[in-house]
C-alpha atoms as a PDB file:
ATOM      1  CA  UNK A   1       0.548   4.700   5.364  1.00  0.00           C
ATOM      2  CA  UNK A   2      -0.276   3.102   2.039  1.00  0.00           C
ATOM      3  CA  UNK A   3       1.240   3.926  -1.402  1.00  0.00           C
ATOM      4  CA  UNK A   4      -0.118   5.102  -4.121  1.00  0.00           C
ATOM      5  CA  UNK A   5       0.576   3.637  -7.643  1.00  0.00           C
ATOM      6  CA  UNK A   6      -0.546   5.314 -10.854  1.00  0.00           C
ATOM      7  CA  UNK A   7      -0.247   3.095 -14.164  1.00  0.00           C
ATOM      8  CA  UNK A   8      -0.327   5.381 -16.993  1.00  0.00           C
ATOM      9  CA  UNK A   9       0.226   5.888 -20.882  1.00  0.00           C
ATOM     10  CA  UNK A  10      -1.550   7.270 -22.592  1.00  0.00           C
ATOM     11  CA  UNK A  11      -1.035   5.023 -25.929  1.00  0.00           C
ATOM     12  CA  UNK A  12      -3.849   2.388 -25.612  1.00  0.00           C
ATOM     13  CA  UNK A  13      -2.971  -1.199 -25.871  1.00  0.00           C
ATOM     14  CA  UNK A  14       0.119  -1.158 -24.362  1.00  0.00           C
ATOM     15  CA  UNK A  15      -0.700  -3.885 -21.070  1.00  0.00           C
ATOM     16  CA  UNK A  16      -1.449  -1.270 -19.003  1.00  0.00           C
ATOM     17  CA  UNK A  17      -5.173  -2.941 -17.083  1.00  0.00           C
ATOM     18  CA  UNK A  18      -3.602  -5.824 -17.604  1.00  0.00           C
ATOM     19  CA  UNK A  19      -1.042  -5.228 -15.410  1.00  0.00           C
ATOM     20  CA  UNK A  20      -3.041  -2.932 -13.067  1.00  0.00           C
ATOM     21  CA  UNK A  21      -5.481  -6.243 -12.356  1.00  0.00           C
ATOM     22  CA  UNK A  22      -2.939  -8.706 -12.108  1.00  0.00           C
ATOM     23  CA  UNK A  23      -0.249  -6.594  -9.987  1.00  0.00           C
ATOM     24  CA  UNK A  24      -3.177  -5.685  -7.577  1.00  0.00           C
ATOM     25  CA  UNK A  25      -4.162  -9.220  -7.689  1.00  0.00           C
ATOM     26  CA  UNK A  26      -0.366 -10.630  -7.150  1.00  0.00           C
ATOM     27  CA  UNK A  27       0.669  -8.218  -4.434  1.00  0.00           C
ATOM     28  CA  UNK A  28      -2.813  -9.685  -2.972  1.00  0.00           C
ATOM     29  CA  UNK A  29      -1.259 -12.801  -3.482  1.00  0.00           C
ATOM     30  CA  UNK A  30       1.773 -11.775  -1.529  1.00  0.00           C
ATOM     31  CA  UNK A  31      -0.705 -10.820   1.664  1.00  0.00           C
ATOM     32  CA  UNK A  32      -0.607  -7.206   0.910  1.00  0.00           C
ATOM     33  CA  UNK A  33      -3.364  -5.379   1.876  1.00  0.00           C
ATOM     34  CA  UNK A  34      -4.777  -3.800  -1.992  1.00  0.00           C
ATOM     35  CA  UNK A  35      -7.014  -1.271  -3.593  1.00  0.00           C
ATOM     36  CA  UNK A  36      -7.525  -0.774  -7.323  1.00  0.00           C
ATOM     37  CA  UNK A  37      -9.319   2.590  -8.179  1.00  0.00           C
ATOM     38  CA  UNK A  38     -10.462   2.309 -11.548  1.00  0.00           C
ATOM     39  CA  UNK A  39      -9.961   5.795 -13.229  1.00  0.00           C
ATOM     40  CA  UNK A  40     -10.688   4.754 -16.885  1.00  0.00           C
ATOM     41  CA  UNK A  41     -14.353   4.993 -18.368  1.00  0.00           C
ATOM     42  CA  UNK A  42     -13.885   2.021 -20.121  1.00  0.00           C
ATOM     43  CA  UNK A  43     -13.709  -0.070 -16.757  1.00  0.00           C
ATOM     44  CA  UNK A  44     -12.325  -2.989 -18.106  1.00  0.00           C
ATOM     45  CA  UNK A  45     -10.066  -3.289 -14.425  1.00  0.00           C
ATOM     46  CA  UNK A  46     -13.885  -3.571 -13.067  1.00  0.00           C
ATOM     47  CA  UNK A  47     -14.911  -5.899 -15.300  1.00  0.00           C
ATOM     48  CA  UNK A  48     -11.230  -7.588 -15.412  1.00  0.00           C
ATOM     49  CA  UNK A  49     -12.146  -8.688 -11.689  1.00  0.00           C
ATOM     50  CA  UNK A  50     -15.560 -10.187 -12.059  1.00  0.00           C
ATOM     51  CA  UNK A  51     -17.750  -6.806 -11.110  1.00  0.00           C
ATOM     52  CA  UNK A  52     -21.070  -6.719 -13.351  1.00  0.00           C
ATOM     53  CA  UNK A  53     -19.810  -2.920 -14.715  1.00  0.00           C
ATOM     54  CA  UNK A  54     -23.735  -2.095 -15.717  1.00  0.00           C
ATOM     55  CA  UNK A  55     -24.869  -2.939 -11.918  1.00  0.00           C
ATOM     56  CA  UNK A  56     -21.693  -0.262 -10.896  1.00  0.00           C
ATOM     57  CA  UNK A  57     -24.038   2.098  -8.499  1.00  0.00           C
ATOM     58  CA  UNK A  58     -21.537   4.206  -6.861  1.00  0.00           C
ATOM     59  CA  UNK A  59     -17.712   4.199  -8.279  1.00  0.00           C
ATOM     60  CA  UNK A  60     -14.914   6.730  -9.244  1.00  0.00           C
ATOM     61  CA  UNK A  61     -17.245   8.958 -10.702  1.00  0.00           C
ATOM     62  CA  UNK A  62     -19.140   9.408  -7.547  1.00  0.00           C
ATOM     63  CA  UNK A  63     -15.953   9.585  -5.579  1.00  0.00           C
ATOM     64  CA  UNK A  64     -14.682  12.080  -8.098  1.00  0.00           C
ATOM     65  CA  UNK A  65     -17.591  14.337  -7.461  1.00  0.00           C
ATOM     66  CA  UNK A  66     -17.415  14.262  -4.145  1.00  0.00           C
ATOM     67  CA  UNK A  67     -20.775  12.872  -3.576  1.00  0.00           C
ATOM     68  CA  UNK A  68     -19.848   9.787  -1.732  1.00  0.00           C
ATOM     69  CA  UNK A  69     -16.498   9.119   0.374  1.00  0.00           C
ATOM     70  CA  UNK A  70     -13.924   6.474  -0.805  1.00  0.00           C
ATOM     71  CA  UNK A  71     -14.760   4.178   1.391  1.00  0.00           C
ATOM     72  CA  UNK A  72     -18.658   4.217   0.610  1.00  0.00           C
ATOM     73  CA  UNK A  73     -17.597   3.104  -2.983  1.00  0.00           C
ATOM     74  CA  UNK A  74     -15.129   0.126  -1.941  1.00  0.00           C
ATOM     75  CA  UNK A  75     -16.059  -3.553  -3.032  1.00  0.00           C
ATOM     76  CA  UNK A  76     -14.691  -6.665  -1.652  1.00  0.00           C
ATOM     77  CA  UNK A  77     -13.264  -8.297  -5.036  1.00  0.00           C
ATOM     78  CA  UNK A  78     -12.971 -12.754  -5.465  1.00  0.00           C
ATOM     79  CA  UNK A  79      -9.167 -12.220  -5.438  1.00  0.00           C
ATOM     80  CA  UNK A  80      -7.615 -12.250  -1.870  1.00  0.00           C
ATOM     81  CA  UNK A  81      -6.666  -8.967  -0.060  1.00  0.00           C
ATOM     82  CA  UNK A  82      -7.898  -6.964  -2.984  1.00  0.00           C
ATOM     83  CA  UNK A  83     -10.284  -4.538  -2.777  1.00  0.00           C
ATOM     84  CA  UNK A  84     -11.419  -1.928  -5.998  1.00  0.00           C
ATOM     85  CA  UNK A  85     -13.476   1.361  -6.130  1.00  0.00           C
ATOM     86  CA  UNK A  86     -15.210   0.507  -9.359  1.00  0.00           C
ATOM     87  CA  UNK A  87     -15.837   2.429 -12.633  1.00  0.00           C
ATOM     88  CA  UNK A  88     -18.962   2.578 -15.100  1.00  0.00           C
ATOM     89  CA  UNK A  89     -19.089   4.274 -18.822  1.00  0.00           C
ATOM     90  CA  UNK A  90     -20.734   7.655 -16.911  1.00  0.00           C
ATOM     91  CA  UNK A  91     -17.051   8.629 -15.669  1.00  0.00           C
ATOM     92  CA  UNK A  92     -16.876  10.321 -19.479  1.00  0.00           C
ATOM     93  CA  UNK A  93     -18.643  12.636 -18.234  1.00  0.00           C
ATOM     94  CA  UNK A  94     -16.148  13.687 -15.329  1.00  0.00           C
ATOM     95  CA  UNK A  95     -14.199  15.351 -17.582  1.00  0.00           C
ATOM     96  CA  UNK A  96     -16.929  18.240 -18.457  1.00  0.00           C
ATOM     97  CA  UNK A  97     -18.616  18.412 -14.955  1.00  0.00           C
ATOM     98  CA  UNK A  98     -15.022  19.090 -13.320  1.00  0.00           C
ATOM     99  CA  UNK A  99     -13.801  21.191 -15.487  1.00  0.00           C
ATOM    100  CA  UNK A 100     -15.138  24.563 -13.556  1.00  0.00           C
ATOM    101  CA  UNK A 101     -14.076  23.603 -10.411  1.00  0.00           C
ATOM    102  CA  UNK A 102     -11.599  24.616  -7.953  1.00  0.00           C
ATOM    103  CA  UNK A 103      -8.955  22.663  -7.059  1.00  0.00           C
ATOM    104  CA  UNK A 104      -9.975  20.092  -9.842  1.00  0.00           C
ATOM    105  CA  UNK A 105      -6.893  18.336 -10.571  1.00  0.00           C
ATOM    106  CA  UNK A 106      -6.817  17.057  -6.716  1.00  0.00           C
ATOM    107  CA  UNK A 107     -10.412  15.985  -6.399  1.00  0.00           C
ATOM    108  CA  UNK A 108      -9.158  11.986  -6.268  1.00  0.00           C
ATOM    109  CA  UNK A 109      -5.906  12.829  -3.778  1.00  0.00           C
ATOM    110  CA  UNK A 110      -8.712  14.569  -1.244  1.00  0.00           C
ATOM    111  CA  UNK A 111     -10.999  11.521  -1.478  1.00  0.00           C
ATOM    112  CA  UNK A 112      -8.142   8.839  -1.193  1.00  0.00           C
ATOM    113  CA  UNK A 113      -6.664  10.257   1.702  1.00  0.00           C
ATOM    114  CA  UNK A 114      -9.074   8.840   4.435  1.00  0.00           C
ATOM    115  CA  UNK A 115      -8.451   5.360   3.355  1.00  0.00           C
ATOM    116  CA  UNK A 116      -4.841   5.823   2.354  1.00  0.00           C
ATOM    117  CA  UNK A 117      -3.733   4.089   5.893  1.00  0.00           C
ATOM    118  CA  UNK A 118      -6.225   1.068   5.306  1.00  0.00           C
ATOM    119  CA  UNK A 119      -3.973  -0.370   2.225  1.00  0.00           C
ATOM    120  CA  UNK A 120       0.062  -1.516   1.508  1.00  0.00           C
ATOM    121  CA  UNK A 121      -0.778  -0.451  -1.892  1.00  0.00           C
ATOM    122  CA  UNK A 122      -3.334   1.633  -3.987  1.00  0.00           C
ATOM    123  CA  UNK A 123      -3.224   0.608  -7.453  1.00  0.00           C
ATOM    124  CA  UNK A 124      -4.866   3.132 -10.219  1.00  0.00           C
ATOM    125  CA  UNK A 125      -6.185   1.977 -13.308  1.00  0.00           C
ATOM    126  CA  UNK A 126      -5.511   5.347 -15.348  1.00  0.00           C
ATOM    127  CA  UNK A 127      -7.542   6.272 -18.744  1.00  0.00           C
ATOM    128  CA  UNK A 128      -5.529   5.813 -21.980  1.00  0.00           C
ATOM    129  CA  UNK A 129      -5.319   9.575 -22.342  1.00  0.00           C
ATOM    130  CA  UNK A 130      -3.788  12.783 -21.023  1.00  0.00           C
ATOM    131  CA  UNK A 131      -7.224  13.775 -19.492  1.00  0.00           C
ATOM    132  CA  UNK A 132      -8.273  15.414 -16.254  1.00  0.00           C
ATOM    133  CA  UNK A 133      -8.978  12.091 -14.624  1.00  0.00           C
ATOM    134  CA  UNK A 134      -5.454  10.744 -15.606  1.00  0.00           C
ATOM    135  CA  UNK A 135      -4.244  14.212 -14.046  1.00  0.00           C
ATOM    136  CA  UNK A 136      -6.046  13.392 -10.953  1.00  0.00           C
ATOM    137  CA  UNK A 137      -4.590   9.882 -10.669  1.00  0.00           C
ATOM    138  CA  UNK A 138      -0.747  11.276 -10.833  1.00  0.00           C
ATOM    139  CA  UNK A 139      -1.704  14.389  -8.623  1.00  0.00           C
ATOM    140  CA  UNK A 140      -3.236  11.427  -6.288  1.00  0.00           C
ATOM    141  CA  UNK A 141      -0.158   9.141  -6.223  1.00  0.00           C
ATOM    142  CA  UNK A 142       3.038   8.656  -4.731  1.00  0.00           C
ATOM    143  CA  UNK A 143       4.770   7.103  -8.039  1.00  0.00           C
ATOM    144  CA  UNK A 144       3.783   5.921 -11.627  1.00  0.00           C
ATOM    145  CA  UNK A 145       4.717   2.758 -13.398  1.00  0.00           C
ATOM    146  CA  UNK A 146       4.800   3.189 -16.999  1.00  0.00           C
ATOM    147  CA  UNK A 147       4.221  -0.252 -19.083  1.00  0.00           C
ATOM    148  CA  UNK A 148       5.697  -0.124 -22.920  1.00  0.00           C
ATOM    149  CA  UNK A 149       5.032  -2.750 -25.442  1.00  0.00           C
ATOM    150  CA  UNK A 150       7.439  -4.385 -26.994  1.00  0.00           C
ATOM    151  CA  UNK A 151       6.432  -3.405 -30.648  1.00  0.00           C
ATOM    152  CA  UNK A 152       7.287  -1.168 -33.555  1.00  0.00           C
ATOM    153  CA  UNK A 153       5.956   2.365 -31.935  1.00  0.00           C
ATOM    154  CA  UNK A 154       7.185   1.741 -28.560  1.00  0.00           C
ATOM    155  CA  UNK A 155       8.702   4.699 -27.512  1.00  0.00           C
ATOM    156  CA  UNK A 156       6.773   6.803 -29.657  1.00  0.00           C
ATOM    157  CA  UNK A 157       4.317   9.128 -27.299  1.00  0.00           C
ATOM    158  CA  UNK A 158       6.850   8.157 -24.136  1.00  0.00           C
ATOM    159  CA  UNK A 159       8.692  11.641 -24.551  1.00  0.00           C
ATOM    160  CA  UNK A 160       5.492  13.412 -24.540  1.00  0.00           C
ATOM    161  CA  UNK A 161       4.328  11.345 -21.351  1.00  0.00           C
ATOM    162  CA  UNK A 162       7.375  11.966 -19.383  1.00  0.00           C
ATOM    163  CA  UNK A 163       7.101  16.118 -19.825  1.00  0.00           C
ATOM    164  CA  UNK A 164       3.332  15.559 -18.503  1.00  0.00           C
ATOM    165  CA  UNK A 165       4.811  13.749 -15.183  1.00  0.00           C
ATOM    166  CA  UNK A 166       7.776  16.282 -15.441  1.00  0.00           C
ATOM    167  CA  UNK A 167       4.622  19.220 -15.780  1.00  0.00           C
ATOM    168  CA  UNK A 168       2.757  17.551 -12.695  1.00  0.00           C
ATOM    169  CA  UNK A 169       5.833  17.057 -10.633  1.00  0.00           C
ATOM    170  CA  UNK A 170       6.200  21.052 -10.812  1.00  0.00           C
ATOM    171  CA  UNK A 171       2.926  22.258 -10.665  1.00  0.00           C
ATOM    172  CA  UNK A 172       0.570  19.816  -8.575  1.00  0.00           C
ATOM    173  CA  UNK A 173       2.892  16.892  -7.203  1.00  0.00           C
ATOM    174  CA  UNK A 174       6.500  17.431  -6.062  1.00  0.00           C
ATOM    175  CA  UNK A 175       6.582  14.264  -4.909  1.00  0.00           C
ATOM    176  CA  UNK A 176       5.353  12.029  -7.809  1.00  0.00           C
ATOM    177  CA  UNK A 177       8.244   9.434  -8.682  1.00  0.00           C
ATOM    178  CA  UNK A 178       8.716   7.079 -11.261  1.00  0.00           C
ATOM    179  CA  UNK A 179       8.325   3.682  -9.914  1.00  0.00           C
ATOM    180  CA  UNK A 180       9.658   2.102 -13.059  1.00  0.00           C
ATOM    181  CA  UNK A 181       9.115   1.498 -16.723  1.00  0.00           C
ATOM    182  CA  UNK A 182       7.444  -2.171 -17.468  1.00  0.00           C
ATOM    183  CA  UNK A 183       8.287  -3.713 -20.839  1.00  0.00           C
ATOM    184  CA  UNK A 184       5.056  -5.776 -22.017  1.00  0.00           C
ATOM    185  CA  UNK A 185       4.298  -8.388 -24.249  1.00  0.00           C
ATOM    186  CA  UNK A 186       7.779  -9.320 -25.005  1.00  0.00           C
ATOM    187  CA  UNK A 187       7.997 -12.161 -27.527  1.00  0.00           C
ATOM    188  CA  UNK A 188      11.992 -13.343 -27.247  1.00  0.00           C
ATOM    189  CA  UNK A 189      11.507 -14.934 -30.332  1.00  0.00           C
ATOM    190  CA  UNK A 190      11.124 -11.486 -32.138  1.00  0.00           C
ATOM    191  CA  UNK A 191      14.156  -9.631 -33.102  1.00  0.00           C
ATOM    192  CA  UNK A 192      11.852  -6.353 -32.575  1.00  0.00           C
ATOM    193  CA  UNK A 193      10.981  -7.353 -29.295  1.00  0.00           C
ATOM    194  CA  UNK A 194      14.833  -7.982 -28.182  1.00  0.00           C
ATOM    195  CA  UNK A 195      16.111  -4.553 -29.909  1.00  0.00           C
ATOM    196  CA  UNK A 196      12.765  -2.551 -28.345  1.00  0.00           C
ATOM    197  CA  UNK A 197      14.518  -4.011 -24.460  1.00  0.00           C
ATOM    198  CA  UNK A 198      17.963  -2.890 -25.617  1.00  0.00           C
ATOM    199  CA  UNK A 199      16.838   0.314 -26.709  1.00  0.00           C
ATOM    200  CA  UNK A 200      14.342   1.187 -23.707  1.00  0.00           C
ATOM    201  CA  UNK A 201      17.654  -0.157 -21.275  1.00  0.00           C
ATOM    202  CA  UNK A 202      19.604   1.691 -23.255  1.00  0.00           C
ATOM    203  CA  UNK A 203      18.320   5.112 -22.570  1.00  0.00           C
ATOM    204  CA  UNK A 204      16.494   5.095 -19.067  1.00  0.00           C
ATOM    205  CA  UNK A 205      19.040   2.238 -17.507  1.00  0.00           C
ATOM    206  CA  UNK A 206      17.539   1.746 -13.577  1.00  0.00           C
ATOM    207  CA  UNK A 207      14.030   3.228 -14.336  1.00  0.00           C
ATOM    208  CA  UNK A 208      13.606  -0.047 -16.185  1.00  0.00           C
ATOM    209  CA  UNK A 209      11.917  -3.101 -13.929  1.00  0.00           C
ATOM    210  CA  UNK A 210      14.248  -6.033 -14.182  1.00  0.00           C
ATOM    211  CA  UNK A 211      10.728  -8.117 -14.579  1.00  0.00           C
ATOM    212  CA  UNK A 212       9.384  -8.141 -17.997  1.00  0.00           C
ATOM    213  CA  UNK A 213       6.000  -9.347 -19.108  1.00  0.00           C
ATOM    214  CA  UNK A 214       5.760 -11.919 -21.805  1.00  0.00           C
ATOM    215  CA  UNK A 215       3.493 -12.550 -24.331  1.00  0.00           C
ATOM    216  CA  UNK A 216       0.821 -15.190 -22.792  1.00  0.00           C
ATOM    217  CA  UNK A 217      -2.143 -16.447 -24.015  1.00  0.00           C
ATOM    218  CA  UNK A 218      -3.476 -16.827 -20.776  1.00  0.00           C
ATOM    219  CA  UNK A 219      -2.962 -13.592 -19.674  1.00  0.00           C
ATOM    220  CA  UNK A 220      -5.329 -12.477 -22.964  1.00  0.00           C
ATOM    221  CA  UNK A 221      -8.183 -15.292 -21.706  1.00  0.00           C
ATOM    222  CA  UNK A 222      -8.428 -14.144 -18.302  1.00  0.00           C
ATOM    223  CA  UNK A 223     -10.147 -11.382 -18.326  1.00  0.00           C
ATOM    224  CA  UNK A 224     -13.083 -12.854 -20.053  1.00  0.00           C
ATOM    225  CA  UNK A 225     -13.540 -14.825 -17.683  1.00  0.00           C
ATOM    226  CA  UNK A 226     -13.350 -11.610 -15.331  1.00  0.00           C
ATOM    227  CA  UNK A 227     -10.427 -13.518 -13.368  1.00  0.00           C
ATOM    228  CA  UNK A 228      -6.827 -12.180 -13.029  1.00  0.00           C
ATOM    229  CA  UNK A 229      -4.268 -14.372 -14.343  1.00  0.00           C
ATOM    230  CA  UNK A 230      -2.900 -15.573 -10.564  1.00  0.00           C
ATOM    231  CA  UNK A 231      -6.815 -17.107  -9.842  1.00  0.00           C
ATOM    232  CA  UNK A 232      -7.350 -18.016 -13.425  1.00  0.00           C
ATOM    233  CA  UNK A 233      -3.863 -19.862 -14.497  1.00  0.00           C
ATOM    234  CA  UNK A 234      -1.541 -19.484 -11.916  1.00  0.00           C
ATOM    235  CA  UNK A 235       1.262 -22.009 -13.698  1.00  0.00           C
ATOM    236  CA  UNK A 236       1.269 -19.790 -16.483  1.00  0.00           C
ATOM    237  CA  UNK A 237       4.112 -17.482 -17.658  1.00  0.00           C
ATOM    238  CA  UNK A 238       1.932 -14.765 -17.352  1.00  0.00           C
ATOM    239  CA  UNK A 239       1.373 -14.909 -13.322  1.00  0.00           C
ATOM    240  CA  UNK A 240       4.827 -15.714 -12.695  1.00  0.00           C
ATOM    241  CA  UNK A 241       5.751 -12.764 -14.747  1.00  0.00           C
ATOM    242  CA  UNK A 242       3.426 -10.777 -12.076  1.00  0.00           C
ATOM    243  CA  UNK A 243       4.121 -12.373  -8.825  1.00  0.00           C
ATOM    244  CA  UNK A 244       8.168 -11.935  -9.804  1.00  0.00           C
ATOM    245  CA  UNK A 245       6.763  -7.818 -10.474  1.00  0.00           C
ATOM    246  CA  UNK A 246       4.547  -8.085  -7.310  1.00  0.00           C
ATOM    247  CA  UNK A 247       8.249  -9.278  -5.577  1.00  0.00           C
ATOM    248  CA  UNK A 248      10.177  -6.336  -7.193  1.00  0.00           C
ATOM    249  CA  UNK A 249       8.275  -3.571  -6.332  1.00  0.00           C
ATOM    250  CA  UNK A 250       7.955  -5.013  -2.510  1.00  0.00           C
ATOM    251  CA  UNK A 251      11.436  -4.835  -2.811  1.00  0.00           C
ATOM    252  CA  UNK A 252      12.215  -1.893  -4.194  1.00  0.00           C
ATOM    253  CA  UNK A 253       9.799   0.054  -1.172  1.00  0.00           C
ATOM    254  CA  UNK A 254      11.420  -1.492   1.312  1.00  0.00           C
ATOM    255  CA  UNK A 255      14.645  -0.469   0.633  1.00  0.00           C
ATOM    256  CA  UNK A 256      13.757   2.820   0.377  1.00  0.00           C
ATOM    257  CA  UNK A 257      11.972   2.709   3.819  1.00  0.00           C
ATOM    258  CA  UNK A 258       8.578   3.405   2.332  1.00  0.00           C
ATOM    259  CA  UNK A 259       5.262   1.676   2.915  1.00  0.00           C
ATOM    260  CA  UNK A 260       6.116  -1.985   3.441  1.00  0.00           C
END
């Protein structure tokens, strides 16, 4: 059985598609078997893999109401082993048409449960909020991965974030872990970017991922291009920075006798 990986926070701008497209596309890399669910109306993980987001017919939102299975909605994707349930701008609306419904916070674990055996890893693209989709991705998955920048306001919002999973963890999902906290766009020529990695080590020690992405101009191009960094520049600091991620987390399942 597959497992399911939430990326989440809900401060925008922080790496977190970034990492969701080119993890998915890395483990792909690696020959795992991969499915990115893209939970966030802006769909830029959709668009971030070369899928024309305006032709999106039938994606999360569909999925989300129930109107379609999981599988109905899954597209074959350039990179290798990598699969996505696409999104399109009308998943705004999810938010409203949900809201009256029973059992609403667990709409995406029911649908991703048929096709939960089919993948090594289900990677979700989550909404830079605290919504009701974001509270169906971490009811839906096994852990989270949390990416922080390496800026000024880093751990600002990360408190409020944690309470949420701690919230979740009591009331919908006992079994949601933290898979790790990912510092992004690390510049080791900035003293803020050094003291923001000795502070985050500093207080949440082994929840941190040794790997830590750099800032890469290549990992900004790729996406326009609707490539993930590994197909689009795979010499550059940016996909090694994923692939050594992709290796970690492997790792760090396999050891504790989950999915791979």
């Amino acid at each position: 059985m597959g497992k399911i990986i939430a990326i989440a926070n809900q401060k925008g701008g922080v790496g977190k598609t970034t990492t969701t497209v080119n993890l998915a596309a890395a483990l792909g890399v690696l020959e795992q078997k991969v499915l990115l669910v893209d939970a966030d109306p802006q769909a830029n993980a959709t668009s971030g893999l070369g899928i024309e987001v305006e032709g999106v017919e039938n994606g999360t939102y569909q999925v989300l109401e129930h109107t379609i299975s999981a599988r109905e909605a899954i597209i074959k994707t350039n990179s290798p082993n990598v699969d996505i349930i696409p999104a399109h701008i009308d998943l705004v609306a999810i938010e409203i048409e949900l809201v009256d419904k029973e059992k609403r916070e667990s709409m995406l674990k029911a649908a991703l449960y048929e096709i939960k055996e089919d993948y090594d890893y289900i990677i979700i693209d989550c909404a830079p909020s605290l919504g009701l989709i974001t509270l169906n991705a971490l009811t839906a998955s096994d852990s989270v991965i949390i990416p922080i920048q390496c800026e000024y306001y880093a751990l600002e919002g990360l408190g409020k974030l944690l309470n949420t999973i701690k919230s979740i963890q009591k009331i919908h999902n006992p079994d949601l872990e933290i898979e790790g906290l990912l510092l992004t766009m690390y510049d080791s020529r900035l003293r803020l970017s050094n003291q923001v990695v000795a502070e985050v080590k500093k207080h949440f020690h082994n929840m941190v991922f040794k790997t830590i992405i750099q800032r890469n101009i290549r990992l900004g191009e790729a996406p326009s291009y609707g490539e993930s960094i590994i197909s689009y520049d795979a010499t550059s600091r940016g996909a090694v920075n994923y692939i050594n991620l992709a290796h970690e987390i492997i790792k760090n399942n396999s050891n504790n006798g989950e999915s791979n």
